[in-house]
C-alpha atoms as a PDB file:
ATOM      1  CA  UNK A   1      24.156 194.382  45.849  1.00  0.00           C
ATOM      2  CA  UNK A   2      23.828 190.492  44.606  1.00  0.00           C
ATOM      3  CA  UNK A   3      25.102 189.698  48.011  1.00  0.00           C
ATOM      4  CA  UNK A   4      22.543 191.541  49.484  1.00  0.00           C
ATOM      5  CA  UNK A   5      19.480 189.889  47.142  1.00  0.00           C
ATOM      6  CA  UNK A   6      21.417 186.217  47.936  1.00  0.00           C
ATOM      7  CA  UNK A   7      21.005 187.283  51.610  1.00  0.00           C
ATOM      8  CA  UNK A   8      17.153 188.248  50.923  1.00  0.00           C
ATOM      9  CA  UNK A   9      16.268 184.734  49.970  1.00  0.00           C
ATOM     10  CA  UNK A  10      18.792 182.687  52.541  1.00  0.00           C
ATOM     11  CA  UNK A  11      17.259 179.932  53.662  1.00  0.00           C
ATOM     12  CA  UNK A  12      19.584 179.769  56.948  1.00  0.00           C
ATOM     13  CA  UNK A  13      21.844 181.826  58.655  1.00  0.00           C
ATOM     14  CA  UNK A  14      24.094 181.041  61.784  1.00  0.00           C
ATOM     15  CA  UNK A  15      22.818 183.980  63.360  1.00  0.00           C
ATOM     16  CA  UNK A  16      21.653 184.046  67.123  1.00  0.00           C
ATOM     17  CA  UNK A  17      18.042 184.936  67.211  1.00  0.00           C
ATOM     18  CA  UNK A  18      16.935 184.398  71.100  1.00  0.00           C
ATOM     19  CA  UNK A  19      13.198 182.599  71.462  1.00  0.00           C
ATOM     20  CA  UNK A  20      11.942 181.065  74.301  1.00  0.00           C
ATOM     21  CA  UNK A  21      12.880 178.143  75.810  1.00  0.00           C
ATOM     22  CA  UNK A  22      10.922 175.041  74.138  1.00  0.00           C
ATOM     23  CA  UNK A  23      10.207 177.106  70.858  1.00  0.00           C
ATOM     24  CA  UNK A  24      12.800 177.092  67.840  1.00  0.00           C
ATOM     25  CA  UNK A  25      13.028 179.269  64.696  1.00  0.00           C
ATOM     26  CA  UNK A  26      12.484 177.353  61.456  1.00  0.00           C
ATOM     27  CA  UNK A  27      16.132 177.643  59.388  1.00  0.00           C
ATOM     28  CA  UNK A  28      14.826 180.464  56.682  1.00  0.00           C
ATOM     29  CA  UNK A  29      12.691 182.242  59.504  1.00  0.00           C
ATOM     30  CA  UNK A  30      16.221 182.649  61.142  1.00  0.00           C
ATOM     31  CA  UNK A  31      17.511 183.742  58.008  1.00  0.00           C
ATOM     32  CA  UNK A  32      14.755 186.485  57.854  1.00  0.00           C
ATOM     33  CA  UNK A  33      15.412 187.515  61.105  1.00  0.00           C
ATOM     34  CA  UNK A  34      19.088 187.799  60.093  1.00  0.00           C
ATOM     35  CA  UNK A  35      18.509 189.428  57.295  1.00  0.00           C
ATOM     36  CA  UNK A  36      16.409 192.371  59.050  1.00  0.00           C
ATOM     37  CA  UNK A  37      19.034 192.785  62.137  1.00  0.00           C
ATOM     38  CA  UNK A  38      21.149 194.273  59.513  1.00  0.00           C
ATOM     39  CA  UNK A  39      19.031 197.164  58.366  1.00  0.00           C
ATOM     40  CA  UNK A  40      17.434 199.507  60.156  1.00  0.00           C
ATOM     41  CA  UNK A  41      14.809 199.973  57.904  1.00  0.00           C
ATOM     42  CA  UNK A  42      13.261 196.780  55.887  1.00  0.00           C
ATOM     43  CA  UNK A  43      10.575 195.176  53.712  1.00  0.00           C
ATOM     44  CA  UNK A  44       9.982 191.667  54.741  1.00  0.00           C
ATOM     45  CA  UNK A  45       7.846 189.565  52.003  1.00  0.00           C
ATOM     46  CA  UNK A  46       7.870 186.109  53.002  1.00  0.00           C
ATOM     47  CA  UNK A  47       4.378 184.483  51.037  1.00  0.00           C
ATOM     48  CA  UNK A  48       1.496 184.129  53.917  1.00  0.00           C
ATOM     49  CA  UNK A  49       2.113 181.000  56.093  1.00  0.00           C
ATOM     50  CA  UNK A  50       5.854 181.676  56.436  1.00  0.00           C
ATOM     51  CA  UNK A  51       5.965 182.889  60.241  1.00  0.00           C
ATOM     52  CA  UNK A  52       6.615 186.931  59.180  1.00  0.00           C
ATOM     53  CA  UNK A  53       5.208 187.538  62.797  1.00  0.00           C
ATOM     54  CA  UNK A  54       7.694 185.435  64.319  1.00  0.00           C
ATOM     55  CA  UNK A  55      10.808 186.451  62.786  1.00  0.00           C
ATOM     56  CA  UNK A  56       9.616 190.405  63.807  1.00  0.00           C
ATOM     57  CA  UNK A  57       9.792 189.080  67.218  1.00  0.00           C
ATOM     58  CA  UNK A  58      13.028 187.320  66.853  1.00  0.00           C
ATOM     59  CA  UNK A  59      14.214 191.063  66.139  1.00  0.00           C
ATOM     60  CA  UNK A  60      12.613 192.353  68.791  1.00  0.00           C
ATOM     61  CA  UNK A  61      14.378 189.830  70.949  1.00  0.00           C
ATOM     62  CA  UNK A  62      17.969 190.169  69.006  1.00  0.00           C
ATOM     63  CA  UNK A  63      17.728 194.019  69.122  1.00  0.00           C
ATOM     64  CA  UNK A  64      16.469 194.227  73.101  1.00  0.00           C
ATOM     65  CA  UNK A  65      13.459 196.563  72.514  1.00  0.00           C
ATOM     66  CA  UNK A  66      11.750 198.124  75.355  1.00  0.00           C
ATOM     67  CA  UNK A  67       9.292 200.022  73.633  1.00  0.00           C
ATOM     68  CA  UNK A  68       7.534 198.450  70.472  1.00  0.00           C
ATOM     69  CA  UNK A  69       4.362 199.748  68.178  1.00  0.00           C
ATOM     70  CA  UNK A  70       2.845 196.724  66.248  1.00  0.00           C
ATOM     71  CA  UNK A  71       0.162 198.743  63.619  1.00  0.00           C
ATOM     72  CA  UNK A  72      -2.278 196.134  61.485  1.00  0.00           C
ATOM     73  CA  UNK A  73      -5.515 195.401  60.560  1.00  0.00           C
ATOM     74  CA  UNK A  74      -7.803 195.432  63.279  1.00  0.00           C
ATOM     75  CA  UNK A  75      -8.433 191.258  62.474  1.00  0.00           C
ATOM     76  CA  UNK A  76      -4.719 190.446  63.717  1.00  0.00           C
ATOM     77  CA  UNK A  77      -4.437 192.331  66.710  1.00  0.00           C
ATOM     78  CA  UNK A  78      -5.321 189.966  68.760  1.00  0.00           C
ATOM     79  CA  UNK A  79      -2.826 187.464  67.037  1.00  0.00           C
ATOM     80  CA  UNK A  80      -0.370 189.332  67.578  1.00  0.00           C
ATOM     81  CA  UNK A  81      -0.665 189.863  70.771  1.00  0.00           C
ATOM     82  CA  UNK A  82      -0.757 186.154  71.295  1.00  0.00           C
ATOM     83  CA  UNK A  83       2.215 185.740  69.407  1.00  0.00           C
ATOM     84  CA  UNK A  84       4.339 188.556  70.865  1.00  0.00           C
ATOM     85  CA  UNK A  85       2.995 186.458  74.589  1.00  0.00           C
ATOM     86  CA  UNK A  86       4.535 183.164  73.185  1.00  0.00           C
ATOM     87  CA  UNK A  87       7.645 184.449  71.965  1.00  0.00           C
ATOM     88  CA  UNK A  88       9.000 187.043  73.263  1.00  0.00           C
ATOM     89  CA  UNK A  89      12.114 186.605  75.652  1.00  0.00           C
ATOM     90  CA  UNK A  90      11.794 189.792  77.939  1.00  0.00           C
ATOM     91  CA  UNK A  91       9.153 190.347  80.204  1.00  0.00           C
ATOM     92  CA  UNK A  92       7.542 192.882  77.695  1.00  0.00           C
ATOM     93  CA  UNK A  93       3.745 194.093  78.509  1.00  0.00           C
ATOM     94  CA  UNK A  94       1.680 194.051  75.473  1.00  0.00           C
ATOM     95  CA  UNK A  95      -1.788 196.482  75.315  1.00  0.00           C
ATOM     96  CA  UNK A  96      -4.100 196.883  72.219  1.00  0.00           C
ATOM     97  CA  UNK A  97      -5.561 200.282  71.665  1.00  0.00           C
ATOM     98  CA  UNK A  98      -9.188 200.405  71.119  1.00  0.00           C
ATOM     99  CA  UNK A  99     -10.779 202.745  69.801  1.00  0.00           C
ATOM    100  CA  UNK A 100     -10.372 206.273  71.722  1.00  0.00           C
ATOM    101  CA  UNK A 101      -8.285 203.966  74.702  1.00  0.00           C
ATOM    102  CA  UNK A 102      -4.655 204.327  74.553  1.00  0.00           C
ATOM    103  CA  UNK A 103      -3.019 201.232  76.227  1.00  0.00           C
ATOM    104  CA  UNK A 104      -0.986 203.567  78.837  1.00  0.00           C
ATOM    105  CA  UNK A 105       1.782 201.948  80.451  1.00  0.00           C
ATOM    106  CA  UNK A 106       2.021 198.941  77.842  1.00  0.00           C
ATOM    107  CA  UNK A 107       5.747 198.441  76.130  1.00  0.00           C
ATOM    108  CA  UNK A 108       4.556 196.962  73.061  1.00  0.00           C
ATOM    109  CA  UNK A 109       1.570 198.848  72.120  1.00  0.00           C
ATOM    110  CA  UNK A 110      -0.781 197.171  69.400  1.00  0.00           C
ATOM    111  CA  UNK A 111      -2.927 199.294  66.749  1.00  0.00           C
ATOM    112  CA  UNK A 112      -5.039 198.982  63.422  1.00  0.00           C
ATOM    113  CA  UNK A 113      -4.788 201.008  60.547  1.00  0.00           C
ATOM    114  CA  UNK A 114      -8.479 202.656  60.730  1.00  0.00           C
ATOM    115  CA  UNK A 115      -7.825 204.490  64.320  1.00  0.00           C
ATOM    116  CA  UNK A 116      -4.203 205.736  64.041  1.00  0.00           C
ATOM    117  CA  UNK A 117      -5.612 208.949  63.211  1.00  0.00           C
ATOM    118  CA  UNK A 118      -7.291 208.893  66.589  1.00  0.00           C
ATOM    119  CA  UNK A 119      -3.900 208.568  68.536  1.00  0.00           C
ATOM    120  CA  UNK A 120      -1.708 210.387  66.611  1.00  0.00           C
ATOM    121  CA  UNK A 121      -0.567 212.315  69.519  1.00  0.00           C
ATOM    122  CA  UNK A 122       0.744 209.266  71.485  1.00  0.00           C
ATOM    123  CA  UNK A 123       2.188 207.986  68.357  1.00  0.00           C
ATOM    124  CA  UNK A 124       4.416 210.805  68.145  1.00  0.00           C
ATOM    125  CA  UNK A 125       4.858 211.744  71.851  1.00  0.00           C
ATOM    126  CA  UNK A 126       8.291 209.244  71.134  1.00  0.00           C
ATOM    127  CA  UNK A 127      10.777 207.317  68.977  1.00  0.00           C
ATOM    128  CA  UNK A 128      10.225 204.052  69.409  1.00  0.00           C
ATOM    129  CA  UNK A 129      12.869 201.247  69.336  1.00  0.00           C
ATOM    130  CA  UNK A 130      10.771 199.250  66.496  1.00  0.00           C
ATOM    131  CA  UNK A 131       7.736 200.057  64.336  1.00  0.00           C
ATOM    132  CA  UNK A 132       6.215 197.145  63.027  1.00  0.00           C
ATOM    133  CA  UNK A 133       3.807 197.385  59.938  1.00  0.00           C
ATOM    134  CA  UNK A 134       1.922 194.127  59.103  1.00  0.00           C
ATOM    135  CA  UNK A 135      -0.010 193.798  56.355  1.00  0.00           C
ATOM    136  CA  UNK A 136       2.091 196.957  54.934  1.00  0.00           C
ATOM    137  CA  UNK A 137       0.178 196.734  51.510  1.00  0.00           C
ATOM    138  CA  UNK A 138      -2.396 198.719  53.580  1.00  0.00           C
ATOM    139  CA  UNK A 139       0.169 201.796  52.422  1.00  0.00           C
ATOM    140  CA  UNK A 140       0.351 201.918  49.065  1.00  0.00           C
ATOM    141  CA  UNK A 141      -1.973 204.823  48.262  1.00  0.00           C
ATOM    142  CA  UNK A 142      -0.178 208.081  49.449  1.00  0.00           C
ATOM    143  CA  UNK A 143      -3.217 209.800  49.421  1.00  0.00           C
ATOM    144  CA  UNK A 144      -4.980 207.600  52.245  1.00  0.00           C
ATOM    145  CA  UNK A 145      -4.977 208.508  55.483  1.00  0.00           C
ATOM    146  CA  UNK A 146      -4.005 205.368  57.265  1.00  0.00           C
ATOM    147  CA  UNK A 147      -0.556 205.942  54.963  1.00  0.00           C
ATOM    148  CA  UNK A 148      -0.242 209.772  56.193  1.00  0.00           C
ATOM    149  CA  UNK A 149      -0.360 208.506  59.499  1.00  0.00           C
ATOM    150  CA  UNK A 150       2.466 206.026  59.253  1.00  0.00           C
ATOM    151  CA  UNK A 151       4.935 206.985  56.837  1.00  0.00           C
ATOM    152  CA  UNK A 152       4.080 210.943  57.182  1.00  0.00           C
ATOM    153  CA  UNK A 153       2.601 213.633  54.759  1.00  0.00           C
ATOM    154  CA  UNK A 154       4.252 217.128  52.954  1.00  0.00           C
ATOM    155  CA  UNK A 155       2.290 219.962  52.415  1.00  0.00           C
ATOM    156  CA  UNK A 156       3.212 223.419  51.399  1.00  0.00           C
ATOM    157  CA  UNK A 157       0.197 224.293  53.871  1.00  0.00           C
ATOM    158  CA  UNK A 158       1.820 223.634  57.660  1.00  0.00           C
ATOM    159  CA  UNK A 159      -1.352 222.722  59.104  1.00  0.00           C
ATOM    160  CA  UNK A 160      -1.574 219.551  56.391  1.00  0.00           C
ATOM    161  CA  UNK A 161       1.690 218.334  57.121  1.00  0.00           C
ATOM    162  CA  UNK A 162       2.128 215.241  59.133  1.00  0.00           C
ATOM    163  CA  UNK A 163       5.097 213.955  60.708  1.00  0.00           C
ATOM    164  CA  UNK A 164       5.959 209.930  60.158  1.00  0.00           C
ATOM    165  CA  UNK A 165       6.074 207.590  63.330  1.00  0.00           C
ATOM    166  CA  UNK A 166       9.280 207.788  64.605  1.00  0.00           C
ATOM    167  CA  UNK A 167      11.220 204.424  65.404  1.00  0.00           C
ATOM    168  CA  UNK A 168      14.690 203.527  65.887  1.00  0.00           C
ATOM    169  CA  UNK A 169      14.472 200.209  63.220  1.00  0.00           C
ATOM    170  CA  UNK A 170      11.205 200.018  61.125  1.00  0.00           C
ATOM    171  CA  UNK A 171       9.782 196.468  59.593  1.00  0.00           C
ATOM    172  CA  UNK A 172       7.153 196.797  56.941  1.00  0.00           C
ATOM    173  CA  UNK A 173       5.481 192.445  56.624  1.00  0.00           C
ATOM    174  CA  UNK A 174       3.272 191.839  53.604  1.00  0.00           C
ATOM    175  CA  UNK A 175       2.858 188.117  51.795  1.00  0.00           C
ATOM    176  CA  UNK A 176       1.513 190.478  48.753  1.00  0.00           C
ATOM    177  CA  UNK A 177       3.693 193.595  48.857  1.00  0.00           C
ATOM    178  CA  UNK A 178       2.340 194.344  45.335  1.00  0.00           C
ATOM    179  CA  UNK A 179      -1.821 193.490  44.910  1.00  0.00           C
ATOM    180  CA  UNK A 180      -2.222 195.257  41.634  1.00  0.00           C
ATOM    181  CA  UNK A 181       0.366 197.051  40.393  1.00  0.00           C
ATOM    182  CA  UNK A 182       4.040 198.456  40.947  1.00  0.00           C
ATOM    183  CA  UNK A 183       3.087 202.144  42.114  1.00  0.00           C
ATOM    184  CA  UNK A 184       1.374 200.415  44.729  1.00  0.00           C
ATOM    185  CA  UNK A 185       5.107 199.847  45.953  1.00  0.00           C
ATOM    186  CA  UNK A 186       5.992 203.419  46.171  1.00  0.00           C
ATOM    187  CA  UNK A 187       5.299 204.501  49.424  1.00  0.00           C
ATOM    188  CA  UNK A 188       6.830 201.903  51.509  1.00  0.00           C
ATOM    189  CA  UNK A 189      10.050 201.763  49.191  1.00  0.00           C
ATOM    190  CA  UNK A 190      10.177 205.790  49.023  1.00  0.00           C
ATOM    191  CA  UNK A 191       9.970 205.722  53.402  1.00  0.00           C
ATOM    192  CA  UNK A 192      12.512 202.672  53.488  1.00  0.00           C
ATOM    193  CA  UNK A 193      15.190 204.025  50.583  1.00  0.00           C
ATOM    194  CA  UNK A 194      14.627 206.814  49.670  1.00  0.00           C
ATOM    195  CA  UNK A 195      18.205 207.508  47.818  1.00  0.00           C
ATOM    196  CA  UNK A 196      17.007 204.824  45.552  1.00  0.00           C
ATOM    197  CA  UNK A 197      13.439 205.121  45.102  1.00  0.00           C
ATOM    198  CA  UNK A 198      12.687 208.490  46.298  1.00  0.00           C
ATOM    199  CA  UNK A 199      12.200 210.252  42.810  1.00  0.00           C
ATOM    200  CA  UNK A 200       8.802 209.464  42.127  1.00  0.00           C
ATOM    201  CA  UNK A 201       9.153 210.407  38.327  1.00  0.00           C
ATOM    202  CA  UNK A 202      12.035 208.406  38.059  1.00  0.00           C
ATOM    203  CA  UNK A 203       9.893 205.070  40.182  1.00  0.00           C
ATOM    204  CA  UNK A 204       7.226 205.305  37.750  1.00  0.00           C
ATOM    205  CA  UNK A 205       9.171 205.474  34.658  1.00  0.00           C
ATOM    206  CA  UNK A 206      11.506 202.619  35.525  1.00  0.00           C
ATOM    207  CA  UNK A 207       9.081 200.665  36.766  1.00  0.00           C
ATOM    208  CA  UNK A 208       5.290 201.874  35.777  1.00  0.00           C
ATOM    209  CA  UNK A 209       5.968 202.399  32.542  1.00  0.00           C
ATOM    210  CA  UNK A 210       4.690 205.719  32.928  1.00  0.00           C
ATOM    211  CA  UNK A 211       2.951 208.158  30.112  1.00  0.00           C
ATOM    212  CA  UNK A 212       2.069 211.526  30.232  1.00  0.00           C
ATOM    213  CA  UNK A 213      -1.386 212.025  29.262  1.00  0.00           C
ATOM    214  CA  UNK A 214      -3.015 215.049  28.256  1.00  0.00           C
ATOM    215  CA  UNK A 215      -4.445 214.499  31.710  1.00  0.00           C
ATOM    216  CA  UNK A 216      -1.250 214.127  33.647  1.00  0.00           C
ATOM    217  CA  UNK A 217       1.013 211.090  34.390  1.00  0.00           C
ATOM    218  CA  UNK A 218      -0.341 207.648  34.488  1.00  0.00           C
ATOM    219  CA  UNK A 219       1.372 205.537  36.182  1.00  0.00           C
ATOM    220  CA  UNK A 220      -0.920 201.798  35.961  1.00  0.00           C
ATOM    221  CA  UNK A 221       1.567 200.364  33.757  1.00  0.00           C
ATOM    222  CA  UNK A 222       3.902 197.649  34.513  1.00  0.00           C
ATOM    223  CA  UNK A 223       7.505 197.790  33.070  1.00  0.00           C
ATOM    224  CA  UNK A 224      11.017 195.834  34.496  1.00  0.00           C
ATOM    225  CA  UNK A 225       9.663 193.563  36.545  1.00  0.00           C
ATOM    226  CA  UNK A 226      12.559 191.144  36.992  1.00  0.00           C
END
């Protein structure tokens, strides 16, 4: 484990992440990029600025992914889709879904938050080789829909249930992967590792200082934050 959090703030790595030719990874954006490659699920957290787009696509280039889904807020898509243009190293093509228009025949597909609901279908029809969640802060509320759609929603009643987005390596990005408060963490962390942060109860009480109420649990405390 203190290998692992030393890896999580490297600021190189002699890892092989392939870019174009005439573009170069910054030493710590190679490090990120390194440190992702070795999980299959991951929270990436860089602070705004840092190039979190680029070291997704130095992933997508390591790994060889045919068949991406970029979700974020409707402002970035077209960033991204400049970005994933500049540097990615396979002849990839990249659509943006608008609306009611699914980008058919597009390998990376590109999405916001607000209409996943509206393509849920061809969200699910397979498992793609890498999900990519910017701006993942947009989760933390089980309860919203945009969440539901990504990460997946239980129900005792079959017809509430939704299945998660299937992908072969997930990256949740966020410069702010806590805007208020630690419960706000929960559903990403939950979806990611769940063995160690599945237990709600046990989340909230480590970490939200939670207190049963005479009106149930609340959980907008802050407790061990180091």
């Amino acid at each position: 484990q203190a290998s692992a959090i030393d890896a999580s703030a490297a600021t190189d790595a002699s890892a092989d992440i392939p870019v174009p030719d005439g573009l170069e990874l910054l030493p710590y954006q190679r490090a990120g990029a390194a440190y992702c490659l070795e999980r299959p699920d991951v929270l990436l957290a860089d602070e705004m600025g840092l190039g979190k787009t680029i070291q997704a696509i130095g992933v997508l280039n390591a790994t060889g992914a045919k068949r991406v889904c970029v979700v974020c807020p409707a402002s970035l898509r077209l960033n991204w889709q400049r970005e994933l243009t500049k540097w990615l190293t396979a002849t990839l093509t990249v659509g943006v879904a608008m609306g009611k228009a699914w980008p058919t025949g597009s390998d990376v597909v590109i999405i916001n938050y607000d209409i996943l609901s509206k393509h849920a279908e061809a969200l699910r029809a397979e498992t793609w080789d890498v999900l990519v969640c910017d701006e993942s802060h947009y989760l933390k509320s089980p309860k919203a829909a945009r969440t539901a759609n990504v990460l997946g929603r239980g129900s005792r009643d079959k017809a509430k249930r939704l299945e998660p987005i299937r992908a072969r390596r997930r990256m949740f990005l966020t410069g702010t992967p806590i805007v208020n408060r630690p419960i706000e963490l929960y559903p990403v962390l939950a979806s990611i590792a769940p063995d160690d942060f599945g237990d709600w109860r046990r989340f909230a009480r480590q970490y939200c200082n939670a207190q049963h109420t005479r009106w149930g649990w609340d959980v907008t405390g802050a407790s061990n934050l180091d």
